[in-house]
C-alpha atoms as a PDB file:
ATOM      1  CA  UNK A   1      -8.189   8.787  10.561  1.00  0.00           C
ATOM      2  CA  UNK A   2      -6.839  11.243   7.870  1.00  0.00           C
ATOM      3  CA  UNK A   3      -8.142  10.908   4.690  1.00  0.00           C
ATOM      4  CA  UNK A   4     -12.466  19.336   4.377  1.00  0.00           C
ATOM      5  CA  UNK A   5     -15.877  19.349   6.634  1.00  0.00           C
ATOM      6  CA  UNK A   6     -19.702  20.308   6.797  1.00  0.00           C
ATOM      7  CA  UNK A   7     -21.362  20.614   9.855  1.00  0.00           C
ATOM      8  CA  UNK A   8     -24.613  18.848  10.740  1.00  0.00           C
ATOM      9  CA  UNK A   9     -26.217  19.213  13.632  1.00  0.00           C
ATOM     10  CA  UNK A  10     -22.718  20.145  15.176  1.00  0.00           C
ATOM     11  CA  UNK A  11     -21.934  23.239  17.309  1.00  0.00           C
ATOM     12  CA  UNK A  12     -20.491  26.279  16.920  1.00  0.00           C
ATOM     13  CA  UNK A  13     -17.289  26.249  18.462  1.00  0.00           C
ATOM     14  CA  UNK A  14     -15.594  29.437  16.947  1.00  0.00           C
ATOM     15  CA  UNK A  15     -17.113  31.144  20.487  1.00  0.00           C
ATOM     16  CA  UNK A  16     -15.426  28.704  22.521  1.00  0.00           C
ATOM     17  CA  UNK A  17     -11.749  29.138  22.253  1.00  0.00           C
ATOM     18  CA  UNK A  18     -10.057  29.749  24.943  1.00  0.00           C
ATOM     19  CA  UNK A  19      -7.254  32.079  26.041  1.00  0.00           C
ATOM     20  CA  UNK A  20      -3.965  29.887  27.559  1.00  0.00           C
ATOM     21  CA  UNK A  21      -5.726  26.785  26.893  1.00  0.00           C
ATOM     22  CA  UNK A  22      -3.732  23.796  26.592  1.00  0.00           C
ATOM     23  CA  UNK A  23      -3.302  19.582  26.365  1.00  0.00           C
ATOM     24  CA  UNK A  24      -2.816  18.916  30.010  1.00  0.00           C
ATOM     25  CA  UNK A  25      -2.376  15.282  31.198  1.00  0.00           C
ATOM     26  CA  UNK A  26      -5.604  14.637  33.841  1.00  0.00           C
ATOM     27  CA  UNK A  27      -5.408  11.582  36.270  1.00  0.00           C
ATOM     28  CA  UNK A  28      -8.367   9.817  38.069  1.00  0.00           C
ATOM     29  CA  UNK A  29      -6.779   9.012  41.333  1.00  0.00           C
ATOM     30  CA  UNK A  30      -4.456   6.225  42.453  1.00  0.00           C
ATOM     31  CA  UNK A  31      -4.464   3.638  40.147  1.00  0.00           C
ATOM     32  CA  UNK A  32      -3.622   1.297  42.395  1.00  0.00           C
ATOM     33  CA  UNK A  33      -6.681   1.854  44.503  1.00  0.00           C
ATOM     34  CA  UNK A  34      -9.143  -0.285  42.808  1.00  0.00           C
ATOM     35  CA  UNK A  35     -12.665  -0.979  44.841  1.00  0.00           C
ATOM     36  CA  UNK A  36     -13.151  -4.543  42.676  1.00  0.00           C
ATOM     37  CA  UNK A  37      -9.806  -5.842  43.395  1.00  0.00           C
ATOM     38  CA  UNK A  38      -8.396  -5.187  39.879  1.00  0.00           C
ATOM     39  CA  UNK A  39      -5.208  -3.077  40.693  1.00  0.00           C
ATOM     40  CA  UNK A  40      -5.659  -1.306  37.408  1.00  0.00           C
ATOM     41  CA  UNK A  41      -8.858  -0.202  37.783  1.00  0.00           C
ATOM     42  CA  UNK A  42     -10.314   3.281  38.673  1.00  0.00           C
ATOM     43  CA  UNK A  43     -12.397   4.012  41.743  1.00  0.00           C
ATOM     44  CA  UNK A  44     -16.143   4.510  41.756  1.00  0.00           C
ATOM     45  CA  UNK A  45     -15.734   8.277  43.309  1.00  0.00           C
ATOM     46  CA  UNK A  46     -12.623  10.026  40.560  1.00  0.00           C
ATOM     47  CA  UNK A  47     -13.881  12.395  38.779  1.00  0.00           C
ATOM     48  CA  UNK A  48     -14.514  12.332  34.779  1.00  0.00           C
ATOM     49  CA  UNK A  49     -11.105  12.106  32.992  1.00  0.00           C
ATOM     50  CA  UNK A  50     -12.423  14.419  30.215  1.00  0.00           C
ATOM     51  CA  UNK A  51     -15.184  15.719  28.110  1.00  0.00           C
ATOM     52  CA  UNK A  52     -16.579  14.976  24.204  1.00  0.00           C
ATOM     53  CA  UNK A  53     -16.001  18.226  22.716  1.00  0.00           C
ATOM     54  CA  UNK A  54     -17.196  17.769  18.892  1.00  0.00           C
ATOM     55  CA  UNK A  55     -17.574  14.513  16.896  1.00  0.00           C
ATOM     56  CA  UNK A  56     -16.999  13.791  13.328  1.00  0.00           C
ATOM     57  CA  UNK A  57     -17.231  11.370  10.831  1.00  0.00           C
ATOM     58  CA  UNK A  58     -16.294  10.962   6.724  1.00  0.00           C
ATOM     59  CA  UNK A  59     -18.727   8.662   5.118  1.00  0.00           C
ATOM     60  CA  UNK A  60     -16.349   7.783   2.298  1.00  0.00           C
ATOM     61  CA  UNK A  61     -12.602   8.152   1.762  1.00  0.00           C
ATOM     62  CA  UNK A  62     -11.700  11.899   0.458  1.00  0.00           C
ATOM     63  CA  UNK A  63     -15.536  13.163   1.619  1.00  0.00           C
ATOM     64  CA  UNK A  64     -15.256  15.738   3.544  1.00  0.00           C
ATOM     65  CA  UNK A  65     -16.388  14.913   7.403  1.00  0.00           C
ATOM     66  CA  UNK A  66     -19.526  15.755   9.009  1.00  0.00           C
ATOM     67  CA  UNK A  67     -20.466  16.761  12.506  1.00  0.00           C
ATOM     68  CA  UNK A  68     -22.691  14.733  14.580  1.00  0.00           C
ATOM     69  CA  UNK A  69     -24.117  15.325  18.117  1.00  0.00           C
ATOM     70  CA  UNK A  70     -24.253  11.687  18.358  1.00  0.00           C
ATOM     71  CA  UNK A  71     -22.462   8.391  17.222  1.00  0.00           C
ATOM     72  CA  UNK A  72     -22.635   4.941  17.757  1.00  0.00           C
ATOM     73  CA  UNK A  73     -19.506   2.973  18.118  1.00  0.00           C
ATOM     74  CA  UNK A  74     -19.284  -1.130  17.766  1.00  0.00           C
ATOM     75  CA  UNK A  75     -16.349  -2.964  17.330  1.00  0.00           C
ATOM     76  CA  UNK A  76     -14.734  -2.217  14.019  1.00  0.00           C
ATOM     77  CA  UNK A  77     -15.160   1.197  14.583  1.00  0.00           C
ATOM     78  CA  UNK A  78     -17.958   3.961  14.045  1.00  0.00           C
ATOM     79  CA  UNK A  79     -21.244   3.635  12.275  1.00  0.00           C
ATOM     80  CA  UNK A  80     -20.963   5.684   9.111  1.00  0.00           C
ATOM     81  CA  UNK A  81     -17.980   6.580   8.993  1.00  0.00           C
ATOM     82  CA  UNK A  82     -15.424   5.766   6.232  1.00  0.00           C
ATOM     83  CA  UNK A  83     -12.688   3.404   7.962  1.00  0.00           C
ATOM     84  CA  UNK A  84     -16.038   0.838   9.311  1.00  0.00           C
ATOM     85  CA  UNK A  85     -17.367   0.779   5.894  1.00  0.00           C
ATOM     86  CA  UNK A  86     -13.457  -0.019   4.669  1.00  0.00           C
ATOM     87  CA  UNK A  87     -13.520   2.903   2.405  1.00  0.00           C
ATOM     88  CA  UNK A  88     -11.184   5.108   4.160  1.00  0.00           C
ATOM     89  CA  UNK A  89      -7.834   5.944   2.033  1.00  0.00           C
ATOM     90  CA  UNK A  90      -5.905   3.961   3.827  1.00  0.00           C
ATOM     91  CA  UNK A  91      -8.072   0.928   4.089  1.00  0.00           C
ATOM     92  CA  UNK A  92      -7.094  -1.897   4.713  1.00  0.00           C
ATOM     93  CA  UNK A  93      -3.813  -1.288   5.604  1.00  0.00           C
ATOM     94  CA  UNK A  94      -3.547   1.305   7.891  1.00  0.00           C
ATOM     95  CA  UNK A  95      -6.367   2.142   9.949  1.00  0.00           C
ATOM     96  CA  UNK A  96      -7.690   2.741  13.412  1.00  0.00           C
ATOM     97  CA  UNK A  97     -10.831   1.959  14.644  1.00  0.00           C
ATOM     98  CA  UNK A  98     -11.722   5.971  16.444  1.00  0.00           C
ATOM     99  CA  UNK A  99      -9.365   8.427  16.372  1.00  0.00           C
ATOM    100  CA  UNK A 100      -9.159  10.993  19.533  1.00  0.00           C
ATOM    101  CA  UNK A 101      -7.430  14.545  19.210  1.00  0.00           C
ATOM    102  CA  UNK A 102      -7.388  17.402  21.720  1.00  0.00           C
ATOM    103  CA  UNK A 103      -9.534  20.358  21.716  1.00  0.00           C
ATOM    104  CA  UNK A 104      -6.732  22.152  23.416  1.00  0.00           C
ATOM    105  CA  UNK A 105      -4.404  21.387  20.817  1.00  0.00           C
ATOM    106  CA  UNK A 106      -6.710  22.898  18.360  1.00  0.00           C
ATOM    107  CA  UNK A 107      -7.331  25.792  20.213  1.00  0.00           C
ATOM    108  CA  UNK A 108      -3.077  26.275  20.341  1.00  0.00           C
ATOM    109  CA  UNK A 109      -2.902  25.587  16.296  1.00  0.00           C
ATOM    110  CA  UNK A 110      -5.350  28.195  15.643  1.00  0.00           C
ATOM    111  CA  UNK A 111      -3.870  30.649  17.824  1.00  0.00           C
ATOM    112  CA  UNK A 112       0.074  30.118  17.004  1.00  0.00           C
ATOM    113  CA  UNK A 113      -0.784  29.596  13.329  1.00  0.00           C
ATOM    114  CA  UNK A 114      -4.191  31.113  11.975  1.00  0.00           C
ATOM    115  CA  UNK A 115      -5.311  27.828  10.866  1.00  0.00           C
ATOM    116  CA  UNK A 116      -8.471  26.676  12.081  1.00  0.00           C
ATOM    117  CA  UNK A 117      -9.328  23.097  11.892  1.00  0.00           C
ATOM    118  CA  UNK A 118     -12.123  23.297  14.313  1.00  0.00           C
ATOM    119  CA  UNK A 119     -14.181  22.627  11.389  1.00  0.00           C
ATOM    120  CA  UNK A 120     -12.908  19.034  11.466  1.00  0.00           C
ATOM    121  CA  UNK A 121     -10.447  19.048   8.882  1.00  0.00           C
ATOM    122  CA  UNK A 122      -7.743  17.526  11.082  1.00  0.00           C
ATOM    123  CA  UNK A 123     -10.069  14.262   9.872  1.00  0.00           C
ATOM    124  CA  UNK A 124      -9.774  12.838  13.540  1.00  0.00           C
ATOM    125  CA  UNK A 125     -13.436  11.701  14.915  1.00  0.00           C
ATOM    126  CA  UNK A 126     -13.582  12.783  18.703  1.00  0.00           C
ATOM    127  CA  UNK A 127     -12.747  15.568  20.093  1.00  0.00           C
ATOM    128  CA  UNK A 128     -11.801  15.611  23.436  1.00  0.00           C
ATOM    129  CA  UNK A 129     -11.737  18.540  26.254  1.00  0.00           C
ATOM    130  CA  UNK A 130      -9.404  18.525  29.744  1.00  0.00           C
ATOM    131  CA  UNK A 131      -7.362  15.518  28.651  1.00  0.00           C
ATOM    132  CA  UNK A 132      -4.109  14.633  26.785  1.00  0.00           C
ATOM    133  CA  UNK A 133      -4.892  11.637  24.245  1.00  0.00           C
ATOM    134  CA  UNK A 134      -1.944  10.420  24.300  1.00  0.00           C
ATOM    135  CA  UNK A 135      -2.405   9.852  28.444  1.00  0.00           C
ATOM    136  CA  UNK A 136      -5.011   7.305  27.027  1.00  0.00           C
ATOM    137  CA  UNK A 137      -2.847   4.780  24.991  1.00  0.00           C
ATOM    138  CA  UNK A 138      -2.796   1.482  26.488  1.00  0.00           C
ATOM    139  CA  UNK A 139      -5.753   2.342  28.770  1.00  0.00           C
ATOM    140  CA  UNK A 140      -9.035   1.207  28.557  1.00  0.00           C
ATOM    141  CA  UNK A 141     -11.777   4.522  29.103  1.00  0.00           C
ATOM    142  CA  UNK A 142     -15.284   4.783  28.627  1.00  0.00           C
ATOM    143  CA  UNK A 143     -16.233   7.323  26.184  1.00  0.00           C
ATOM    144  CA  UNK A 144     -20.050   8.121  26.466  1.00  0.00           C
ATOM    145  CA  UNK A 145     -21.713   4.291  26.569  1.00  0.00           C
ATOM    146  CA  UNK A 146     -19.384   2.869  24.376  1.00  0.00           C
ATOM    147  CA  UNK A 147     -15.401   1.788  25.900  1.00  0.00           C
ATOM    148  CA  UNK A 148     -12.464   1.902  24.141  1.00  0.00           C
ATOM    149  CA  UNK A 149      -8.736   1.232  24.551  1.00  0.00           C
ATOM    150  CA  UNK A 150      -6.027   3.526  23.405  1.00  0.00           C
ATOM    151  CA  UNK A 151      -3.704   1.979  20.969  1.00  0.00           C
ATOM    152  CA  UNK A 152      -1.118   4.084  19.235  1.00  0.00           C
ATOM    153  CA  UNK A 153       0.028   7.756  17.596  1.00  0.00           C
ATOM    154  CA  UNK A 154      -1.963   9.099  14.715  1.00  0.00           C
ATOM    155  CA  UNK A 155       0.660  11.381  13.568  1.00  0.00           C
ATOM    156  CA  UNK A 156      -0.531  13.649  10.527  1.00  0.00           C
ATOM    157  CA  UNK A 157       0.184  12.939   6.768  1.00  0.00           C
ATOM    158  CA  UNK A 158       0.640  14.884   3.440  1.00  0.00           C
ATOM    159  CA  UNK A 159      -2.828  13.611   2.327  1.00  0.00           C
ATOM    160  CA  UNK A 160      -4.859  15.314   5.719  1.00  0.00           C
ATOM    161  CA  UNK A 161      -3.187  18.701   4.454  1.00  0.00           C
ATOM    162  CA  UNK A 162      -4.218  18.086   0.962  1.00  0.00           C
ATOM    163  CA  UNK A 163      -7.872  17.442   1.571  1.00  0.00           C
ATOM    164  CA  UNK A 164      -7.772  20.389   4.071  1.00  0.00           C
ATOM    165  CA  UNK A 165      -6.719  22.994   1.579  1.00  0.00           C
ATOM    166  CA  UNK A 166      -4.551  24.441   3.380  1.00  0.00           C
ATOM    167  CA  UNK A 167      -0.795  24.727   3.828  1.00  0.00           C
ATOM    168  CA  UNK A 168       0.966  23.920   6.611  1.00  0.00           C
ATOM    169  CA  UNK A 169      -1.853  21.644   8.450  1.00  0.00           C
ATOM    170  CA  UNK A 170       0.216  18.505   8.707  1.00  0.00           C
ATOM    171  CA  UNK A 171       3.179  20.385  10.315  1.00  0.00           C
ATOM    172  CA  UNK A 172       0.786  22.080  12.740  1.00  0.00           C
ATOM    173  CA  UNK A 173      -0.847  18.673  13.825  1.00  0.00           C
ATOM    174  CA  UNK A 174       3.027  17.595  13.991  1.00  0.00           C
ATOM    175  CA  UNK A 175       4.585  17.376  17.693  1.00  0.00           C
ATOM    176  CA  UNK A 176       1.965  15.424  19.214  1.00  0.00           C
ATOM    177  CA  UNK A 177      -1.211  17.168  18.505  1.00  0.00           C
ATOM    178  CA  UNK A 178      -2.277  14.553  15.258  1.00  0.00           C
ATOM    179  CA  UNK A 179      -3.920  12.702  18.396  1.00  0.00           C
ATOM    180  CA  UNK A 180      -4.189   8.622  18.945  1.00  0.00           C
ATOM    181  CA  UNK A 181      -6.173   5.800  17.946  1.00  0.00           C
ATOM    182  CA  UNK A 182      -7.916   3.389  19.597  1.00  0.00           C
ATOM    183  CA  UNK A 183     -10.091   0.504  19.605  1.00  0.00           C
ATOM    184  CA  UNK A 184     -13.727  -0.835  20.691  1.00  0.00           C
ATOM    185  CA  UNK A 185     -13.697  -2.433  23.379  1.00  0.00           C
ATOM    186  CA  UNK A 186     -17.564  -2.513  24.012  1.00  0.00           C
ATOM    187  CA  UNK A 187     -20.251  -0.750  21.692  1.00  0.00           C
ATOM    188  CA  UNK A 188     -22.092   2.057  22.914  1.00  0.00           C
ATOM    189  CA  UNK A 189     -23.434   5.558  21.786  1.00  0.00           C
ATOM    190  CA  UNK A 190     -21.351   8.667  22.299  1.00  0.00           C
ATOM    191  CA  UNK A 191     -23.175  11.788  22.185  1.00  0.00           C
ATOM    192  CA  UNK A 192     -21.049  15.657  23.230  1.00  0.00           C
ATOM    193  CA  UNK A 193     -21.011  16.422  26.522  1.00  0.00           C
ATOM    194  CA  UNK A 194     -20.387  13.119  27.536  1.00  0.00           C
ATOM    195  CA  UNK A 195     -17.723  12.091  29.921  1.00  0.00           C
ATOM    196  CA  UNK A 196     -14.497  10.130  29.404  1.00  0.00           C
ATOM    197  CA  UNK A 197     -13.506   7.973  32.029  1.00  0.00           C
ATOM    198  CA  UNK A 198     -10.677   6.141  32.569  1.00  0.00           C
ATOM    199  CA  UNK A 199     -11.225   2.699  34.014  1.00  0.00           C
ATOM    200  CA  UNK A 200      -8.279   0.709  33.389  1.00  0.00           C
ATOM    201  CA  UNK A 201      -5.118   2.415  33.719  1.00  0.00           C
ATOM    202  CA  UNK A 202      -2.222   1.352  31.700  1.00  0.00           C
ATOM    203  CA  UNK A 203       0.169  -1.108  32.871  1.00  0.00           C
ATOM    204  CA  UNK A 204       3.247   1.118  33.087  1.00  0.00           C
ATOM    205  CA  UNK A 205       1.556   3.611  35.550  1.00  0.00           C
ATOM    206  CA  UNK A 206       0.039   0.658  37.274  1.00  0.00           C
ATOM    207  CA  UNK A 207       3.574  -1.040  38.155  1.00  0.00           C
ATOM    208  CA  UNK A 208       5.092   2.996  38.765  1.00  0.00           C
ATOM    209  CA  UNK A 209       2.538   3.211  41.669  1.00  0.00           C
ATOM    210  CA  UNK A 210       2.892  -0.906  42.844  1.00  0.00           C
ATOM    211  CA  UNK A 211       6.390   0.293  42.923  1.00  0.00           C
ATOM    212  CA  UNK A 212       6.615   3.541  44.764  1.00  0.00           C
ATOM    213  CA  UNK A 213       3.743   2.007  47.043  1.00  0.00           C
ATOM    214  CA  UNK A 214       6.358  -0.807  48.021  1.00  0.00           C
ATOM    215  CA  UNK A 215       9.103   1.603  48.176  1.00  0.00           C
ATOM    216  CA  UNK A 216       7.434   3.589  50.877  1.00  0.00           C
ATOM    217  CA  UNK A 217       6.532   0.197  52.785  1.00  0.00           C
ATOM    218  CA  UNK A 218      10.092  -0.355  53.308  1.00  0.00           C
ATOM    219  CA  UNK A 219      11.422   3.043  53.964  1.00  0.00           C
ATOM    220  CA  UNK A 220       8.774   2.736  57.029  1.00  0.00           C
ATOM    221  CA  UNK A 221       9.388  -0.669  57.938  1.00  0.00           C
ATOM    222  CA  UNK A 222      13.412   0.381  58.367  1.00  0.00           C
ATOM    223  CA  UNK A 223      12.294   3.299  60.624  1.00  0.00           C
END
């Protein structure tokens, strides 16, 4: 959620930045090949969707955030942090549960602007490695132990950039890279390093594949 940052226990990431790197959409197989039946959901054998680069949390609206190896998400949101307790500037109205942005599009702000919110002050709580948040929304992934659903755009605001410091944050996060939020599905721990998994694709790229797969059944059945 947007609502500057201290690290605790957090990693140094300034190191880690990486020449060319960029959001890139990843995909766990066919969709439509599900072992339990369930069209929608991902086989047993794809590979992890993505990675938990850094997590972060504000304990009260305004605060700046603080970096965690571990959280613990439940339904409502994340232990500790500002939008569970219903502190968060925006509370009640306009909140989301987690919010997810992209390493990669951090990486790309710092490099085509100077400004480094690697520190967390793009106020989002996961950060995520080899996969394109907005690929998540209206999927249901498992994020460490815990599994969430993505549910919508977090596009930046005037009041991220304010508690940042700095000018020109909000229109860097701008074009996409403000990240997504989403909801608990099931409570869990997250911890970095963990994997991200989808394993319940979204409907529209469920029906795509239905729809190509029965496209392809006919095209052979005419020959």
């Amino acid at each position: 959620m947007d609502d500057g940052a201290t690290g605790e226990n957090g990693r140094d990431h300034h190191s880690e930045l990486h020449d060319g790197d960029h959001a890139t959409s990843s995909t766990t197989g066919d969709p439509t090949a599900a072992t339990t039946g369930d069209p929608t959901a991902a086989t047993a054998d794809d590979p992890p969707t993505g990675t938990v680069e850094q997590l972060f949390t504000a304990p009260e609206g305004g605060e700046p955030t603080v970096a965690h190896e571990q959280i613990t998400c439940e339904p409502g949101g994340i232990v500790g942090d500002r939008y569970y307790d219903g502190s968060g500037h925006y509370a009640p109205y306009d909140t989301c549960q987690v919010t997810l942005v992209a390493w990669e599009d951090l990486v790309e702000i710092q490099e085509t602007t100077g400004i480094d919110l690697t520190d967390g002050r793009h106020r989002r709580n996961v950060v995520v490695r080899d996969v394109a948040p907005t690929d998540l929304l209206e999927t249901t992934f498992r994020l460490g132990e815990a599994t969430l659903r993505g549910t919508r755009r977090r596009p930046p605001c005037a009041y991220v950039e304010e508690l940042a410091d700095e000018a020109g944050v909000a229109r860097a996060l701008g074009d996409g890279r403000g990240g997504i939020c989403a909801d608990v599905v099931a409570a869990g721990s997250v911890a970095v390093g963990d994997e991200l998994r989808v394993v319940e694709a979204d409907p529209r790229t469920v029906g795509e594949g239905i729809a190509a797969r029965l496209r392809q059944e006919a095209d052979e059945d005419g020959d």
